[in-house]
Protein backbone atom coordinates (compact mmCIF):
# COMPACT_ATOMS: atom_id res chain seq x y z
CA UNK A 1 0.00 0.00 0.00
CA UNK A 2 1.09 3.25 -0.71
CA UNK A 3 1.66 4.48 2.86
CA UNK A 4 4.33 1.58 3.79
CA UNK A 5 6.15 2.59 0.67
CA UNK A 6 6.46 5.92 1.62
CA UNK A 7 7.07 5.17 4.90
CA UNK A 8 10.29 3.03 3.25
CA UNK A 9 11.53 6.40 1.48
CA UNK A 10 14.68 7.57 2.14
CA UNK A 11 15.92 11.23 1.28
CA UNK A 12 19.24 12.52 1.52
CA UNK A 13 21.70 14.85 0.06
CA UNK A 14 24.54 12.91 -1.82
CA UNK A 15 26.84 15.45 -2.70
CA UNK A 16 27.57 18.61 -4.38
CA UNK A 17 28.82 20.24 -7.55
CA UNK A 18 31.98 20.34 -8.51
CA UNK A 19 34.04 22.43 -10.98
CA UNK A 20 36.07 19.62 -12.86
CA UNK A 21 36.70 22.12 -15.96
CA UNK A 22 37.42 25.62 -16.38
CA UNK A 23 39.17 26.56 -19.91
CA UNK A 24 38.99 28.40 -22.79
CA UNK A 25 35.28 29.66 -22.13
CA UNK A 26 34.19 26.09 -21.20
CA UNK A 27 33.23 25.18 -17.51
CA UNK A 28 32.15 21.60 -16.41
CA UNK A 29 30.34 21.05 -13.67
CA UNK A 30 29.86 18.14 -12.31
CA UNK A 31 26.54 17.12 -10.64
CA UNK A 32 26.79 13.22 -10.11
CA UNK A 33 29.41 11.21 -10.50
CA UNK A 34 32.90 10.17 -9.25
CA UNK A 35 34.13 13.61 -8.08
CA UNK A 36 30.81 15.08 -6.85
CA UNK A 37 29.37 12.29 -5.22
CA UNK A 38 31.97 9.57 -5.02
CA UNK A 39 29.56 6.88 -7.01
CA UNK A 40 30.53 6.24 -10.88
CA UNK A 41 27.97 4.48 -11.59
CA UNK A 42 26.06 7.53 -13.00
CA UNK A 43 27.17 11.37 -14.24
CA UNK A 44 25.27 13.91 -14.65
CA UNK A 45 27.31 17.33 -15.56
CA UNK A 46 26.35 21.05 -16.60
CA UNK A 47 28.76 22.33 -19.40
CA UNK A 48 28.38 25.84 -19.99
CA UNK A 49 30.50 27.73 -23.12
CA UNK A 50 30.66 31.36 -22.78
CA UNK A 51 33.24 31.59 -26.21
CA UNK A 52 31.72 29.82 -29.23
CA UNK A 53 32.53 27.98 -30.98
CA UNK A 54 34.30 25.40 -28.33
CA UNK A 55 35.40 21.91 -28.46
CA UNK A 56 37.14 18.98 -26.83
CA UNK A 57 39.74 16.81 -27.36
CA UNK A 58 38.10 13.34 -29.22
CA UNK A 59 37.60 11.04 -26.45
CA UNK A 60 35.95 7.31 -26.60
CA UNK A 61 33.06 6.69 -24.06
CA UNK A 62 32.98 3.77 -21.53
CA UNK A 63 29.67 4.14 -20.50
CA UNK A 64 26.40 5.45 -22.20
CA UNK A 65 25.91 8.99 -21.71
CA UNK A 66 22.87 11.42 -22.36
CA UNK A 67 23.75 14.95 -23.69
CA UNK A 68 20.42 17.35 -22.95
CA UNK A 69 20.49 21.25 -24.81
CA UNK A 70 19.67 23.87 -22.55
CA UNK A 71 20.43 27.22 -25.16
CA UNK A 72 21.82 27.47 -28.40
CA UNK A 73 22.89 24.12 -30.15
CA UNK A 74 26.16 21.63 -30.07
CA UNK A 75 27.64 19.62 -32.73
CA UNK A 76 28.74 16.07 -32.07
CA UNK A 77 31.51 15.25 -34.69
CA UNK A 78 31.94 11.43 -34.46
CA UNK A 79 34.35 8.63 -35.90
CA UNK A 80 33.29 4.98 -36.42
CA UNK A 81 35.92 2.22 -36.82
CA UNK A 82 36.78 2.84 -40.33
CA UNK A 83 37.68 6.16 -39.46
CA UNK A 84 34.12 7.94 -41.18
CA UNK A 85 33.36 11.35 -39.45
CA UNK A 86 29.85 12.56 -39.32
CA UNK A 87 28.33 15.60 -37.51
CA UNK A 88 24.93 15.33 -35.62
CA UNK A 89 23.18 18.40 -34.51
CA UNK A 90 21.39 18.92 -31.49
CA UNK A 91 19.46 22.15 -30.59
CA UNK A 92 17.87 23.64 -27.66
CA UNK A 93 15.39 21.29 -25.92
CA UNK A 94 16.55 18.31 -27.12
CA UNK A 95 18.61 15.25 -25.88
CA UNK A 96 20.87 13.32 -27.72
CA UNK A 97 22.48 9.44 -26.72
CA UNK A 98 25.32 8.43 -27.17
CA UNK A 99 26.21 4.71 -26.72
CA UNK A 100 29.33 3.06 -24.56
CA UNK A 101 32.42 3.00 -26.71
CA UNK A 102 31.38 5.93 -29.40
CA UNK A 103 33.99 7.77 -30.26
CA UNK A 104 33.55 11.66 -30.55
């Protein structure tokens, strides 16, 4: 019943942001994840760029990871295993995945 669930709820604070980036007109905070909240199991992270256009270095994911657009727009540029680059747009409002071992 819905009362002894409730009464089963626990609420806590977990952690708190953290700056893990601060260059070139890009800042990363982090919200959830291995610095903020000492748990990698999930990351959640507010990128802000104040200097367009910005980038990072190519990296290859080793987890799945959700991008959501708050203003503006980004540009993923990605590389499969033959080494073919495409680009895929996201704008404001929308969320993008992007699955464990892409590389972008």
């Amino acid at each position: 019943s819905l009362p002894s669930i409730i009464s089963r709820m626990t609420v806590r604070v977990t952690g708190r942001s953290v700056r893990v980036v601060e260059h070139d007109g890009v800042t990363i905070d982090e919200l959830v994840g291995n610095v903020a909240t000492k748990n990698d199991e999930l990351s959640v992270a507010m990128v802000n760029v104040t200097v367009a256009p910005a980038s990072e270095p190519w990296l290859t994911l080793h987890y799945d990871e959700w991008m959501s657009v708050v203003t503006g727009f980004i540009e993923i540029h990605e590389e499969d295993e033959s080494g073919e680059r495409t680009i895929t747009r996201v704008n404001k409002s929308e969320t993008v995945f992007i699955s464990k071992g892409s590389r972008f």
